[in-house]
N, C-alpha and C. Protein backbone atom coordinates (compact mmCIF):
# COMPACT_ATOMS: atom_id res chain seq x y z
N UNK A 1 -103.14 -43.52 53.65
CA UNK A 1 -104.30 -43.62 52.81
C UNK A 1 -103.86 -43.90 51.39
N UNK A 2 -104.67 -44.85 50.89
CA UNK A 2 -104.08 -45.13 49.25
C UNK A 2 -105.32 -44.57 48.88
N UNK A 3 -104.94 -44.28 47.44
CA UNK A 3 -105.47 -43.29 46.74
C UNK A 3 -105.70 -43.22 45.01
N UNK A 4 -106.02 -43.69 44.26
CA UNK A 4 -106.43 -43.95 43.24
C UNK A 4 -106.81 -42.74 42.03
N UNK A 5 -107.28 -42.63 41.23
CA UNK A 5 -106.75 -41.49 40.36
C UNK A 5 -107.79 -40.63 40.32
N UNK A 6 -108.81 -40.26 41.79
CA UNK A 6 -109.22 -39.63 41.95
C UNK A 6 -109.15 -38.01 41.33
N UNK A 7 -108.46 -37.56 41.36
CA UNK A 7 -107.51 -36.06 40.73
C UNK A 7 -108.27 -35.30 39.52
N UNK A 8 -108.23 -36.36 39.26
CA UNK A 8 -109.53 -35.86 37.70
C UNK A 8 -110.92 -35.46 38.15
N UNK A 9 -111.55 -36.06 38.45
CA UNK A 9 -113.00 -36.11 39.01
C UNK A 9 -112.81 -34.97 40.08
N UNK A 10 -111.93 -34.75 40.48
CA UNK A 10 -112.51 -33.56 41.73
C UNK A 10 -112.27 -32.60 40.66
N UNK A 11 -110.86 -32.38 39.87
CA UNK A 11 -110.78 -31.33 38.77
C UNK A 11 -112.15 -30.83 38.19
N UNK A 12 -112.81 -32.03 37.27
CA UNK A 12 -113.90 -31.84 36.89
C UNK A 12 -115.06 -30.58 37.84
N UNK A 13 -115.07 -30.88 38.66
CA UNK A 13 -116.25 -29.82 39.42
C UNK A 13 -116.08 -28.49 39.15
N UNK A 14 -117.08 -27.76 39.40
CA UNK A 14 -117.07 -26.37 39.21
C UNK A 14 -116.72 -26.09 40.41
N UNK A 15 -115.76 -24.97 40.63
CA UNK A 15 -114.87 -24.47 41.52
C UNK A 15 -115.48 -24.12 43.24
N UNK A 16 -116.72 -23.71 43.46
CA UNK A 16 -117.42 -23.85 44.51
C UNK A 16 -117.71 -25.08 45.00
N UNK A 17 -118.17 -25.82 44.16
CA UNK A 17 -118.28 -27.51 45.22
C UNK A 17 -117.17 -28.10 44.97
N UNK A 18 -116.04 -28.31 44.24
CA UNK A 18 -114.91 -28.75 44.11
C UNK A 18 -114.42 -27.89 45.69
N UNK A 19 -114.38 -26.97 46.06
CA UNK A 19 -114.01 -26.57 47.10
C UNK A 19 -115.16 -27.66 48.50
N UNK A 20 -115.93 -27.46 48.01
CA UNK A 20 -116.59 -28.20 49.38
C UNK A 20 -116.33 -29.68 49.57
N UNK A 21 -115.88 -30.30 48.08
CA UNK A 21 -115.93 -31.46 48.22
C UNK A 21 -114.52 -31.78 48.46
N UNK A 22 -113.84 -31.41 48.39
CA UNK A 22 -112.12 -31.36 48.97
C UNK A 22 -112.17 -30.98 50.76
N UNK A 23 -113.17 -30.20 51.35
CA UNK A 23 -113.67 -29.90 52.55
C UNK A 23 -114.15 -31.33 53.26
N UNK A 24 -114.94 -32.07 52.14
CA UNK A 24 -115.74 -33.28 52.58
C UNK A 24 -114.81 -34.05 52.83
N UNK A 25 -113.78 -34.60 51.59
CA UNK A 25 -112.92 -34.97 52.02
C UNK A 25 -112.11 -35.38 53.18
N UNK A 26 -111.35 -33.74 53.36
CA UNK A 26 -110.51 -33.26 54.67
C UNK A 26 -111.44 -34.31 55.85
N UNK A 27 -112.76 -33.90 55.77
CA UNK A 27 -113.06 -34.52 56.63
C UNK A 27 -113.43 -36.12 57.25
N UNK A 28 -113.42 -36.12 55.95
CA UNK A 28 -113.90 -37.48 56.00
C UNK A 28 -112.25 -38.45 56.55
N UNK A 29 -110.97 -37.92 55.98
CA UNK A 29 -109.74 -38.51 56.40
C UNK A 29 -109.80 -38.06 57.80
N UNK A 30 -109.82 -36.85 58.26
CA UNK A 30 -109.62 -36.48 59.54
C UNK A 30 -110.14 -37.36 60.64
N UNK A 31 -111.45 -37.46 60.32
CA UNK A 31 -112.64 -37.89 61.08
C UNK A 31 -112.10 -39.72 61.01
N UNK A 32 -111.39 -40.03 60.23
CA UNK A 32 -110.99 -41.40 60.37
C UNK A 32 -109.71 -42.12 60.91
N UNK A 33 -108.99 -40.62 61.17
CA UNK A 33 -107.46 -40.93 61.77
C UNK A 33 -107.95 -40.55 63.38
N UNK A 34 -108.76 -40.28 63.45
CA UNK A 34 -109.35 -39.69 64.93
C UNK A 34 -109.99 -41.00 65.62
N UNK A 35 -110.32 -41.93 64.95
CA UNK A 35 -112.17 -42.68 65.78
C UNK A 35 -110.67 -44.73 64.99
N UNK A 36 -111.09 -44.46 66.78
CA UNK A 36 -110.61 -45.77 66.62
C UNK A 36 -111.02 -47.13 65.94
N UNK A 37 -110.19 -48.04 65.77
CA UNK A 37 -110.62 -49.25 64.79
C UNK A 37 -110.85 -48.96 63.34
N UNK A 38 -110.95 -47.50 63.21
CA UNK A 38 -110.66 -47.52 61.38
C UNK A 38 -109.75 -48.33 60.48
N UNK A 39 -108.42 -47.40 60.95
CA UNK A 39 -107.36 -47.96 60.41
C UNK A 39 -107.54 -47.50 59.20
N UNK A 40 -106.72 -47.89 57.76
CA UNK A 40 -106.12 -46.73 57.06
C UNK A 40 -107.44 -47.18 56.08
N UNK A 41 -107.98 -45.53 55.35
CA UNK A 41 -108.66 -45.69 54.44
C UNK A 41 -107.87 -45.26 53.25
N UNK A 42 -108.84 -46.01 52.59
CA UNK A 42 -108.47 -45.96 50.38
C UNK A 42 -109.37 -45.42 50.34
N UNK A 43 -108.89 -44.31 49.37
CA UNK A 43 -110.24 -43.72 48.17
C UNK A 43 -110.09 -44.38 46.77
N UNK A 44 -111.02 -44.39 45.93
CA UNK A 44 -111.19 -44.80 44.96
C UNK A 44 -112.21 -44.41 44.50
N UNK A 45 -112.59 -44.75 43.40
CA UNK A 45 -113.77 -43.99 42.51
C UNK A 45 -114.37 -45.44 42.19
N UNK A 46 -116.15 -45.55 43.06
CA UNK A 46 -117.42 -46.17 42.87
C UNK A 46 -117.86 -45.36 42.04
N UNK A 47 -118.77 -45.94 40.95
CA UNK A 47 -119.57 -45.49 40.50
C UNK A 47 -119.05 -44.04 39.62
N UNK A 48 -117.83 -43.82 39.78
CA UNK A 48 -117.18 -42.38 39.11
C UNK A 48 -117.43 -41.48 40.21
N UNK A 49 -117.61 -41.84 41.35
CA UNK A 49 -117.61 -41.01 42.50
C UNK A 49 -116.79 -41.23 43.10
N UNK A 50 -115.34 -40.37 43.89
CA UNK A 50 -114.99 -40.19 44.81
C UNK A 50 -115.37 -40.96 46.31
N UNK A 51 -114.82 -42.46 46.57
CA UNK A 51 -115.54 -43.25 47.96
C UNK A 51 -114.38 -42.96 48.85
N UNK A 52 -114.55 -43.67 49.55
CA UNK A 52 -113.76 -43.89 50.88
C UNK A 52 -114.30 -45.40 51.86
N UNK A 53 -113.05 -46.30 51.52
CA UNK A 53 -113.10 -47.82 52.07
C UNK A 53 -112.40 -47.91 53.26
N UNK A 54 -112.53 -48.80 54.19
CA UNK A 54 -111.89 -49.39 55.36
C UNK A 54 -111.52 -50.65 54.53
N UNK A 55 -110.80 -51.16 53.33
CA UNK A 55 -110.12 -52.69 53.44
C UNK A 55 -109.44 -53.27 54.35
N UNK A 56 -108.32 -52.55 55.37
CA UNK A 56 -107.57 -53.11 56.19
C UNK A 56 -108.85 -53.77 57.50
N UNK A 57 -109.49 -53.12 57.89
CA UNK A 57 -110.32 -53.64 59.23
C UNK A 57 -111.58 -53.64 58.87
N UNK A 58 -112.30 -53.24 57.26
CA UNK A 58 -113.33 -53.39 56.99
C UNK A 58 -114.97 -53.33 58.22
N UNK A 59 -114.18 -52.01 59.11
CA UNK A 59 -115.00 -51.76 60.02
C UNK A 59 -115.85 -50.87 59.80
N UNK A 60 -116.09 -49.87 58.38
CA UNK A 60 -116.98 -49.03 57.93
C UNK A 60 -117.83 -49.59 56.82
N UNK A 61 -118.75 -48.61 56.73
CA UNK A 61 -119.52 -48.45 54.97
C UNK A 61 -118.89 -47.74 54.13
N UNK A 62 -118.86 -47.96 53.13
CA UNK A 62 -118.59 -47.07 52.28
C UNK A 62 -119.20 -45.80 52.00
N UNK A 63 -118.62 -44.81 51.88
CA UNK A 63 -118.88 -42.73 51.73
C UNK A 63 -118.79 -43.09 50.77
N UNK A 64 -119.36 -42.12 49.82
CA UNK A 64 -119.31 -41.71 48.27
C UNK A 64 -119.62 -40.14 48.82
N UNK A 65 -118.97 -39.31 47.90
CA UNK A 65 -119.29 -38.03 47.98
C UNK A 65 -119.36 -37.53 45.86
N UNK A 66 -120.19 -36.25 45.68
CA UNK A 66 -120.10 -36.14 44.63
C UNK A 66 -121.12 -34.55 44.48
N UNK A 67 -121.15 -33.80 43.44
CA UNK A 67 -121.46 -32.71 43.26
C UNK A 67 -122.85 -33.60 42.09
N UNK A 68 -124.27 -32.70 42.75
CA UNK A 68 -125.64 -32.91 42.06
C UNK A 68 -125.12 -32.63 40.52
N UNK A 69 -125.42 -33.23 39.63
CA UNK A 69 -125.53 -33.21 38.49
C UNK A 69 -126.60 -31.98 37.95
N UNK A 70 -128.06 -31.67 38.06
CA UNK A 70 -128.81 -31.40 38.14
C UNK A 70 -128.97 -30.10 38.70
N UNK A 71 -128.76 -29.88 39.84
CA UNK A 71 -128.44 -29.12 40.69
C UNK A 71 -127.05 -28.07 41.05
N UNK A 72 -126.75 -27.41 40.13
CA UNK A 72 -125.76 -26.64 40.36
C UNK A 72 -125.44 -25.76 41.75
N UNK A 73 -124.55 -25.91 42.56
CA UNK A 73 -123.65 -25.51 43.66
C UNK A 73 -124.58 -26.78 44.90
N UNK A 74 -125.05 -27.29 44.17
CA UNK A 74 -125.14 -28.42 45.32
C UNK A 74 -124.66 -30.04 45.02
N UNK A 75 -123.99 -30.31 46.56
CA UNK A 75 -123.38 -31.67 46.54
C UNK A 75 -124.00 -32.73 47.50
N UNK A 76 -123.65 -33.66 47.80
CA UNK A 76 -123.82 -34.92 48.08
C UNK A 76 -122.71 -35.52 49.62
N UNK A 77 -122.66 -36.35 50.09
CA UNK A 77 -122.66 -37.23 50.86
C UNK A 77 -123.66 -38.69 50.74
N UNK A 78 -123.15 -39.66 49.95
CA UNK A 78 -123.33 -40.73 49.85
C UNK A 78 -123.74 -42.29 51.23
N UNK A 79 -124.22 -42.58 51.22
CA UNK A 79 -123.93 -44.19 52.29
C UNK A 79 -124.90 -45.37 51.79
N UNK A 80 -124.36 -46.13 52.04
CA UNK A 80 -125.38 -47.47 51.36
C UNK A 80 -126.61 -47.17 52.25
N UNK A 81 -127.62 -47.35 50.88
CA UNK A 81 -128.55 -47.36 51.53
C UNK A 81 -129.63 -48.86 52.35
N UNK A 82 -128.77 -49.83 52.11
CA UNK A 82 -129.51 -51.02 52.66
C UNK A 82 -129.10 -50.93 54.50
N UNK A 83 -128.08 -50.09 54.88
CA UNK A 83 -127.82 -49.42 56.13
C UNK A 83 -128.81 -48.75 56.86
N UNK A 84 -128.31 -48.84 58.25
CA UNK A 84 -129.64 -47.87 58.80
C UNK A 84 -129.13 -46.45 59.62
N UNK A 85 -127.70 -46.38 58.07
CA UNK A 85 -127.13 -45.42 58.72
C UNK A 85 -127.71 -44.12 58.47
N UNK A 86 -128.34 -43.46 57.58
CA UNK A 86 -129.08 -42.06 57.20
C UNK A 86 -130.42 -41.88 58.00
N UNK A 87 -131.05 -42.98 57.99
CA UNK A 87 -132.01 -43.05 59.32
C UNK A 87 -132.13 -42.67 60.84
N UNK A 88 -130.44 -43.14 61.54
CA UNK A 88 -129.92 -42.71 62.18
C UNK A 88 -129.53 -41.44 62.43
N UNK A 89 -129.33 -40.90 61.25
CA UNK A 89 -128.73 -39.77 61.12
C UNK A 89 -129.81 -38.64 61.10
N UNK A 90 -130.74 -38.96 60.55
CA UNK A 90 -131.95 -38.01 60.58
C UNK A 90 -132.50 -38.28 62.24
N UNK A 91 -132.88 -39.46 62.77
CA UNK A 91 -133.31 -39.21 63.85
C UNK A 91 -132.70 -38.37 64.91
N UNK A 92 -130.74 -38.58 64.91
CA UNK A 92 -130.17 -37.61 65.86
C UNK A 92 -130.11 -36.16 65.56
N UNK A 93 -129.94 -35.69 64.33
CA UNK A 93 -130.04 -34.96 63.42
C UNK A 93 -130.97 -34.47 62.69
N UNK A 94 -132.31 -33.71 62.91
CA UNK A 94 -133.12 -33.49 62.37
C UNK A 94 -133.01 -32.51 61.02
N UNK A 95 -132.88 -31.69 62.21
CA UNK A 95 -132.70 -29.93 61.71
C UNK A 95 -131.21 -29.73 60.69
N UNK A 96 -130.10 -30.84 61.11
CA UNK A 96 -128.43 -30.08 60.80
C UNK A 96 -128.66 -30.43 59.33
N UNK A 97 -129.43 -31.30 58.60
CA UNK A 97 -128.89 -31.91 57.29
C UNK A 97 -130.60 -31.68 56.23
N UNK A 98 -129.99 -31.85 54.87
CA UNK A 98 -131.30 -32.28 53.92
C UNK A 98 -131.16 -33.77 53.65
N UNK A 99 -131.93 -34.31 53.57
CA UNK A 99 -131.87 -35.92 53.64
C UNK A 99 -132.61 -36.37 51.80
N UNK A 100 -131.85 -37.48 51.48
CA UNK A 100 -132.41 -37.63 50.33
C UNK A 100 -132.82 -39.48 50.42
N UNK A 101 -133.91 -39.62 50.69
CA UNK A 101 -133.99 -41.01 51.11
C UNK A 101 -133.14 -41.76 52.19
N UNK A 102 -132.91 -42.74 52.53
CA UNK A 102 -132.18 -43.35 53.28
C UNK A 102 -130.67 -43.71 52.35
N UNK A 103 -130.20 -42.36 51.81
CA UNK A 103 -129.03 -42.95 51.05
C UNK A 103 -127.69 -41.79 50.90
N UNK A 104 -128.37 -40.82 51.34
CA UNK A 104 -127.66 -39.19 51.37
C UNK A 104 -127.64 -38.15 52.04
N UNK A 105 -126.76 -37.23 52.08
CA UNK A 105 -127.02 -35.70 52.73
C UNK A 105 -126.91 -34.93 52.04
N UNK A 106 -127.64 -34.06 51.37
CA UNK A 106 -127.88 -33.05 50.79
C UNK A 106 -127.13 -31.45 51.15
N UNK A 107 -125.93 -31.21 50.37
CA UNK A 107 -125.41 -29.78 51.11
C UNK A 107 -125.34 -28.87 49.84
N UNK A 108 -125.66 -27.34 50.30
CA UNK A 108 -125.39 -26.25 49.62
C UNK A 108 -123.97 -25.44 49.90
N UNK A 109 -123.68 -25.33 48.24
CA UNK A 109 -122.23 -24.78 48.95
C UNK A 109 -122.26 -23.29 49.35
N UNK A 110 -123.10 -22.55 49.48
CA UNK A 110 -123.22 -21.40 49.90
C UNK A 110 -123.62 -21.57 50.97
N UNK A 111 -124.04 -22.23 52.04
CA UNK A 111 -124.07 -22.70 53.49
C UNK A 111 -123.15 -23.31 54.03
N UNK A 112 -122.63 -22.67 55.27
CA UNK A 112 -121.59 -23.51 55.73
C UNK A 112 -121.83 -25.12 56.43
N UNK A 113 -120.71 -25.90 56.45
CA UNK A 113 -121.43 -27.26 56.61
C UNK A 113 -121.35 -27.77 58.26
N UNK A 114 -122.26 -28.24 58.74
CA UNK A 114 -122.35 -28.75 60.14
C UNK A 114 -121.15 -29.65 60.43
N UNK A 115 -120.27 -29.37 60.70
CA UNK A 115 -119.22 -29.96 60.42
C UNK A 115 -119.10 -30.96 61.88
N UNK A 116 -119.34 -30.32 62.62
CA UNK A 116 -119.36 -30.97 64.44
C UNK A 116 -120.54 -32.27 64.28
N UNK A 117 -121.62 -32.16 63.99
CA UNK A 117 -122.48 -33.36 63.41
C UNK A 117 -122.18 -34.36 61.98
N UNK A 118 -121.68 -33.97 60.79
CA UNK A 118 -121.20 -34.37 60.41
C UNK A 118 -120.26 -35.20 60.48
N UNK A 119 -119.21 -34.88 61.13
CA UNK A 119 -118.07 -35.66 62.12
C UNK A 119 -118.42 -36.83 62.62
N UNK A 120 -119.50 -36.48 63.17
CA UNK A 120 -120.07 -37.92 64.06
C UNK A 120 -120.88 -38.62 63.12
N UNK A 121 -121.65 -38.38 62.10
CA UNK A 121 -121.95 -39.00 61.31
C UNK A 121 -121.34 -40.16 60.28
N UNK A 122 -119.44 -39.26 60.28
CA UNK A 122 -118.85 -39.98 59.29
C UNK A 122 -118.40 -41.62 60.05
N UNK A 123 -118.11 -41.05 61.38
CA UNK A 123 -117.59 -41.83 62.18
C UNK A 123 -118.60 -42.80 62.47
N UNK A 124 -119.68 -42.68 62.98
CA UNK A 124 -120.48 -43.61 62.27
C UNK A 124 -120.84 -44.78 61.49
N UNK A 125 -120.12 -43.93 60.28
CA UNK A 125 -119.99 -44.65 58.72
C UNK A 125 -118.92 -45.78 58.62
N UNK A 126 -117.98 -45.10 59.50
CA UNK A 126 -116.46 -46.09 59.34
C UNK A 126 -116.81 -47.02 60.22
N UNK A 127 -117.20 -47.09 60.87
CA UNK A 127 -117.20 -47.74 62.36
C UNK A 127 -118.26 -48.75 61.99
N UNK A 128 -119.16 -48.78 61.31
CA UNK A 128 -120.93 -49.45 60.90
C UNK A 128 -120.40 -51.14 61.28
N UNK A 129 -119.66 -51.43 60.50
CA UNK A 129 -119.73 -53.11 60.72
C UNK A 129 -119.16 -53.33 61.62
N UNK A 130 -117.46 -52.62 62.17
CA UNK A 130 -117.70 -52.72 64.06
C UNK A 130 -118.55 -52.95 64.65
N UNK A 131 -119.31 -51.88 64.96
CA UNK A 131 -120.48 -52.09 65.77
C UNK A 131 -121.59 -52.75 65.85
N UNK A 132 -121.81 -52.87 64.20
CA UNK A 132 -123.05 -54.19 64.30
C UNK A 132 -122.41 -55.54 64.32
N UNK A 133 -121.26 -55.78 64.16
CA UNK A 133 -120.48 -56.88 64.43
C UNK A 133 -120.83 -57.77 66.84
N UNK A 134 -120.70 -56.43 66.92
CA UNK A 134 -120.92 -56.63 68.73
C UNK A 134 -122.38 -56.71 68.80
């Protein structure tokens, strides 16, 4: 995974979602060394957010993850929203997530995170132009 000067920006967070979002992370790499046709992701900072790219096989969407501005101890999960990937995600997923338009997942860091749905969500994410490619 290449990696860009992310380091700062997670620093920045207040110590509870800086913990979740290093969690998001974990998962988001995990969840991509696992689910075939990824191949290696880059992080980099969209928007001053923390993303995660497929350049080598360009078989995902792009993740953004990031801590609410607004909203103290709550964070984010990012996906383009011209996708019909959060849509998806609410229909399999009703109950596991807070949904913020067709563009996010809404998490509290004092709740633990659905991590088993999530998973499949990210994978999902990486996988998006794979699959609409077939």
């Amino acid at each position: 995974m290449a990696k860009t000067n992310t380091g700062a920006v997670y620093a920045s967070y207040p110590a509870p979602v800086r913990a979740r979002l290093a969690a998001l992370r974990d998962l988001v790499l995990d969840t991509a060394r696992r689910t075939d046709g990824v191949g290696r992701v880059e992080e980099a900072l969209k928007w001053g957010q923390p993303s995660f790219l497929t350049p080598e096989t360009k078989s995902g969407s792009t993740i953004r993850i990031d801590a609410l501005k607004d909203e103290p101890g709550r964070y984010a999960m990012y996906f383009h929203c011209q996708t019909n990937l959060v849509s998806s995600f609410r229909e399999m997923y009703p109950d596991a997530f807070t949904f913020e338009g067709n563009r996010a997942l809404i998490f509290d860091a004092k709740k633990p995170l659905p991590k088993k749905q999530l998973g499949h969500c990210i994978a999902l994410a990486l996988t998006y132009h794979q699959r609409k490619a077939k």
